[in-house]
N, C-alpha and C. Protein backbone atom coordinates (compact mmCIF):
# COMPACT_ATOMS: atom_id res chain seq x y z
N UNK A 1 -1.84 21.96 11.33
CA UNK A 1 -0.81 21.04 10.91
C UNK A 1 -0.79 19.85 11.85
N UNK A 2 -0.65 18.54 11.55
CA UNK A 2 -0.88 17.18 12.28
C UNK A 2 0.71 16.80 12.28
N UNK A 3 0.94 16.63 13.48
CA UNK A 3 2.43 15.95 13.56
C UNK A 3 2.02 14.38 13.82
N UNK A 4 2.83 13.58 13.17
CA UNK A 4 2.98 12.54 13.12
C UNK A 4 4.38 11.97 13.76
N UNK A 5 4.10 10.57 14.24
CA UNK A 5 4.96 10.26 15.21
C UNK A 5 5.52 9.21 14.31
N UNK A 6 6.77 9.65 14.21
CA UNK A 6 7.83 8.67 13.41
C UNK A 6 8.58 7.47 13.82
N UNK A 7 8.27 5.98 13.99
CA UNK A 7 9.43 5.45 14.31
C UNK A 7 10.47 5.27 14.06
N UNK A 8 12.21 5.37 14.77
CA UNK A 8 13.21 5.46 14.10
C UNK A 8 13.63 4.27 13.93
N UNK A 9 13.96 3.89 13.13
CA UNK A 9 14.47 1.95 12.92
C UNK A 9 16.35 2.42 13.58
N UNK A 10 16.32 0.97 14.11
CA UNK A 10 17.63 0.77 14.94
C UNK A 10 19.04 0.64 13.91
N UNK A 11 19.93 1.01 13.90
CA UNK A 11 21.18 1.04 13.47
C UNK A 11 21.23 0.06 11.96
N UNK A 12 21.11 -1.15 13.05
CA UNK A 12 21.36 -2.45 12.22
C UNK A 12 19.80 -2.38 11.34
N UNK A 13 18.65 -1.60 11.37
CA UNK A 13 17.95 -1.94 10.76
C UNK A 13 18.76 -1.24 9.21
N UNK A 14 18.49 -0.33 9.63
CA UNK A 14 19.21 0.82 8.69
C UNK A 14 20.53 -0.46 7.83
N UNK A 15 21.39 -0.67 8.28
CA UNK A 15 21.95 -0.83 7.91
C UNK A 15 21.70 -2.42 6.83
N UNK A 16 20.75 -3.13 7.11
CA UNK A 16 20.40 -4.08 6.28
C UNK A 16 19.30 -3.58 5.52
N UNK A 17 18.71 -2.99 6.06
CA UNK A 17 17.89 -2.22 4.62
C UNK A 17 18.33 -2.17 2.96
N UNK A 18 17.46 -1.86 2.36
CA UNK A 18 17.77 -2.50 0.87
C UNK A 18 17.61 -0.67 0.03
N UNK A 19 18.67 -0.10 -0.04
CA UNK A 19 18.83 1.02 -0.27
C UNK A 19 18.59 1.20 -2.02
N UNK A 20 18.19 2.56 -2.41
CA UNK A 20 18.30 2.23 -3.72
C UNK A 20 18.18 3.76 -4.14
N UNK A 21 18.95 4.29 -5.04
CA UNK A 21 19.38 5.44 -5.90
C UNK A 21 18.23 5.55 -7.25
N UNK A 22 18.26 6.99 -7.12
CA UNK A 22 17.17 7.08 -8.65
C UNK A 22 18.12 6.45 -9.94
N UNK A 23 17.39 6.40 -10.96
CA UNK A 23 17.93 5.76 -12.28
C UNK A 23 18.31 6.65 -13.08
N UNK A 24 17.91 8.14 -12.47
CA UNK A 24 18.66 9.10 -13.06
C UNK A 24 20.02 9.89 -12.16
N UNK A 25 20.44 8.83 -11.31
CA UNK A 25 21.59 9.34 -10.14
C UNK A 25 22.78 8.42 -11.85
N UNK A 26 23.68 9.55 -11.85
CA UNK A 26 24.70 10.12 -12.82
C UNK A 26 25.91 9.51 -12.36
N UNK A 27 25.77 8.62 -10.94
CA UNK A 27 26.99 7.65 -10.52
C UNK A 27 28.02 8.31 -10.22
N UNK A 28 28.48 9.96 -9.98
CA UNK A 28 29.35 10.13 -9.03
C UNK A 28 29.11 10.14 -7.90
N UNK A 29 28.41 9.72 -6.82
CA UNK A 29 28.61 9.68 -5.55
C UNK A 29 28.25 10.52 -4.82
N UNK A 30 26.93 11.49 -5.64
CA UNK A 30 26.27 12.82 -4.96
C UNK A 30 25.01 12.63 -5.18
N UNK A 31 24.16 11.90 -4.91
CA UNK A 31 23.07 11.62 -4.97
C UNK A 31 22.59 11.02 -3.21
N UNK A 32 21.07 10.94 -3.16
CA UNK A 32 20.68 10.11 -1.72
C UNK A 32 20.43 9.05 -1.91
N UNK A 33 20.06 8.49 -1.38
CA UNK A 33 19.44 7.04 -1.23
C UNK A 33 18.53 7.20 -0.31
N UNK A 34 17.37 6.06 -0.70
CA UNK A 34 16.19 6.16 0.07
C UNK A 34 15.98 4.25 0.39
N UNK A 35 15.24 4.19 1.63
CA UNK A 35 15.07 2.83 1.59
C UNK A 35 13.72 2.69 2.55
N UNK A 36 12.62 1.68 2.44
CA UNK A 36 11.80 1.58 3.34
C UNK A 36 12.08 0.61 4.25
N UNK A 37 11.94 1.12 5.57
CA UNK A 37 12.31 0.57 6.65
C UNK A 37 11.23 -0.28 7.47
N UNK A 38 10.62 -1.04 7.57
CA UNK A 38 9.59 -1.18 7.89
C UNK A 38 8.11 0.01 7.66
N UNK A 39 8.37 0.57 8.63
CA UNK A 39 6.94 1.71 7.97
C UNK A 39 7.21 2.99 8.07
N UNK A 40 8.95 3.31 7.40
CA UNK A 40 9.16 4.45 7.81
C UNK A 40 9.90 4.61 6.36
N UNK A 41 10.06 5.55 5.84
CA UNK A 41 10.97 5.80 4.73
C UNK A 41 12.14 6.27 5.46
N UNK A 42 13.36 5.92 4.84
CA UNK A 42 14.56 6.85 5.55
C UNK A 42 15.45 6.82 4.13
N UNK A 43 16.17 8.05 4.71
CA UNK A 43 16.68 8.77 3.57
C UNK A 43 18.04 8.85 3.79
N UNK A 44 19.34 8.83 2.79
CA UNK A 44 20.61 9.09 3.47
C UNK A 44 21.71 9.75 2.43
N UNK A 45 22.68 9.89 2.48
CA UNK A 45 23.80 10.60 1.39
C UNK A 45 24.70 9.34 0.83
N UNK A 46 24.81 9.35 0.13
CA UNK A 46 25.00 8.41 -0.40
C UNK A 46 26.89 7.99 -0.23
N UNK A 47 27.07 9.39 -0.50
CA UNK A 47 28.80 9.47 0.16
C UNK A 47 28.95 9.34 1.04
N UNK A 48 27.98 9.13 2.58
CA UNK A 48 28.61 8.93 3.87
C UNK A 48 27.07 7.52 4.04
N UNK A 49 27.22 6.69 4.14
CA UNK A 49 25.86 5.87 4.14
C UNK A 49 26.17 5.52 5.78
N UNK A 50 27.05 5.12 5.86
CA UNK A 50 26.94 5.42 7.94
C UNK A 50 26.78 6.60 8.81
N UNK A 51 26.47 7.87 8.15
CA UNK A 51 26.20 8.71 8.78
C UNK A 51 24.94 9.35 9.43
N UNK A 52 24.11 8.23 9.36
CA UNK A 52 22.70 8.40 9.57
C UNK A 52 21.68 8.73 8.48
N UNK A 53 20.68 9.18 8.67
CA UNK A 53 19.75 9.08 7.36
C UNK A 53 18.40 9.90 8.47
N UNK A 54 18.04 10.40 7.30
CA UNK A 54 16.22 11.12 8.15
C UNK A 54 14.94 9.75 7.71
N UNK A 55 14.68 10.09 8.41
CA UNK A 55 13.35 9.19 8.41
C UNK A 55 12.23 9.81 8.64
N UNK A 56 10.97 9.30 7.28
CA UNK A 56 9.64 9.71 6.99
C UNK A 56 8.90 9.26 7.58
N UNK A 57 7.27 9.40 7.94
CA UNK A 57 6.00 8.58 8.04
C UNK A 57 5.85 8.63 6.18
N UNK A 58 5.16 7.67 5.69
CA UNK A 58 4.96 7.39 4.44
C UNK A 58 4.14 8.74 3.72
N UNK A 59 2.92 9.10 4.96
CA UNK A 59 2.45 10.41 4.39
C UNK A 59 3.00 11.56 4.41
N UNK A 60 4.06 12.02 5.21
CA UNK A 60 5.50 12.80 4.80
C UNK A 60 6.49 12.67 3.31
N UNK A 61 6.59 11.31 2.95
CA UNK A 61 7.34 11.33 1.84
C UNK A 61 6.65 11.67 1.19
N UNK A 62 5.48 11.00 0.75
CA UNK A 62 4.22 11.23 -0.18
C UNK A 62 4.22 13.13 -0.64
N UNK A 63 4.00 13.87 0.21
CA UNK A 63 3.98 15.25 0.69
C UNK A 63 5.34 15.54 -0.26
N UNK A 64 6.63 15.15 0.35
CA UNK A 64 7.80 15.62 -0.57
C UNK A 64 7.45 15.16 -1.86
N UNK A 65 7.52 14.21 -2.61
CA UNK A 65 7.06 13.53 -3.46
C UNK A 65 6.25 14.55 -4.71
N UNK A 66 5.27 14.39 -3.73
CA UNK A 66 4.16 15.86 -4.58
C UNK A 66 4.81 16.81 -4.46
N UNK A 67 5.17 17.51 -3.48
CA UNK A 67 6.00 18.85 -3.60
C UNK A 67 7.23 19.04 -4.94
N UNK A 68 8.13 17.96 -4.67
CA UNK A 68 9.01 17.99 -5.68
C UNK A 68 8.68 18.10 -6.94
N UNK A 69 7.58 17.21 -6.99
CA UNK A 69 7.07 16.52 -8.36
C UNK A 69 6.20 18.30 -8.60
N UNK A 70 5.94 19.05 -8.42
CA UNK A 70 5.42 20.48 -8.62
C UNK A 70 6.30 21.41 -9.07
N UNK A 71 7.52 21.43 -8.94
CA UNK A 71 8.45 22.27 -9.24
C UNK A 71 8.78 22.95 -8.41
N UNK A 72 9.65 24.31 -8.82
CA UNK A 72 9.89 25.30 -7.90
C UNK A 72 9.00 25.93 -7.19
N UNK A 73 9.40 26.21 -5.99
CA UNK A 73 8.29 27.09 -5.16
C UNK A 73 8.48 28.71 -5.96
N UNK A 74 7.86 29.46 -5.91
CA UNK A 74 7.66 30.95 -6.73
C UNK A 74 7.52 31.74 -5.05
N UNK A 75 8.32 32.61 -5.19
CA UNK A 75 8.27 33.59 -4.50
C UNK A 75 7.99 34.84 -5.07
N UNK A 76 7.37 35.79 -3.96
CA UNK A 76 6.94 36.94 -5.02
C UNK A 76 7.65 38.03 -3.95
């Protein structure tokens, strides 16, 4: 497994960032938001948007991305 070194963008980056909700977020106020930060994806709740947010390397989101986009994991 390769760890990758994430930069965290500063407060105010975050906070001017250009945030944006899927087109299938249903508009009560329970959905994330995702925004690219310079070269980092960061991610946040949409009901608390000052509460910080996680932040990706692009080949991390990519990874969720595909994962999601696969469905459920199957346990046996």
């Amino acid at each position: 497994m390769t760890t990758h070194h994430v930069r965290r963008p500063s407060r105010a980056e975050l906070i001017r960032a250009d945030w944006r909700r899927s087109s299938r977020s249903s508009g009560n106020g329970a959905c994330v938001e995702v925004a690219v930060v310079g070269d980092v994806v960061a991610v946040r709740d949409s009901k608390h948007p000052g509460g910080g947010a996680l932040v990706f390397s692009p080949h991390e989101w990519r990874r969720f991305l595909d994962a999601a986009g696969a469905g459920p994991v199957r346990r046996h």
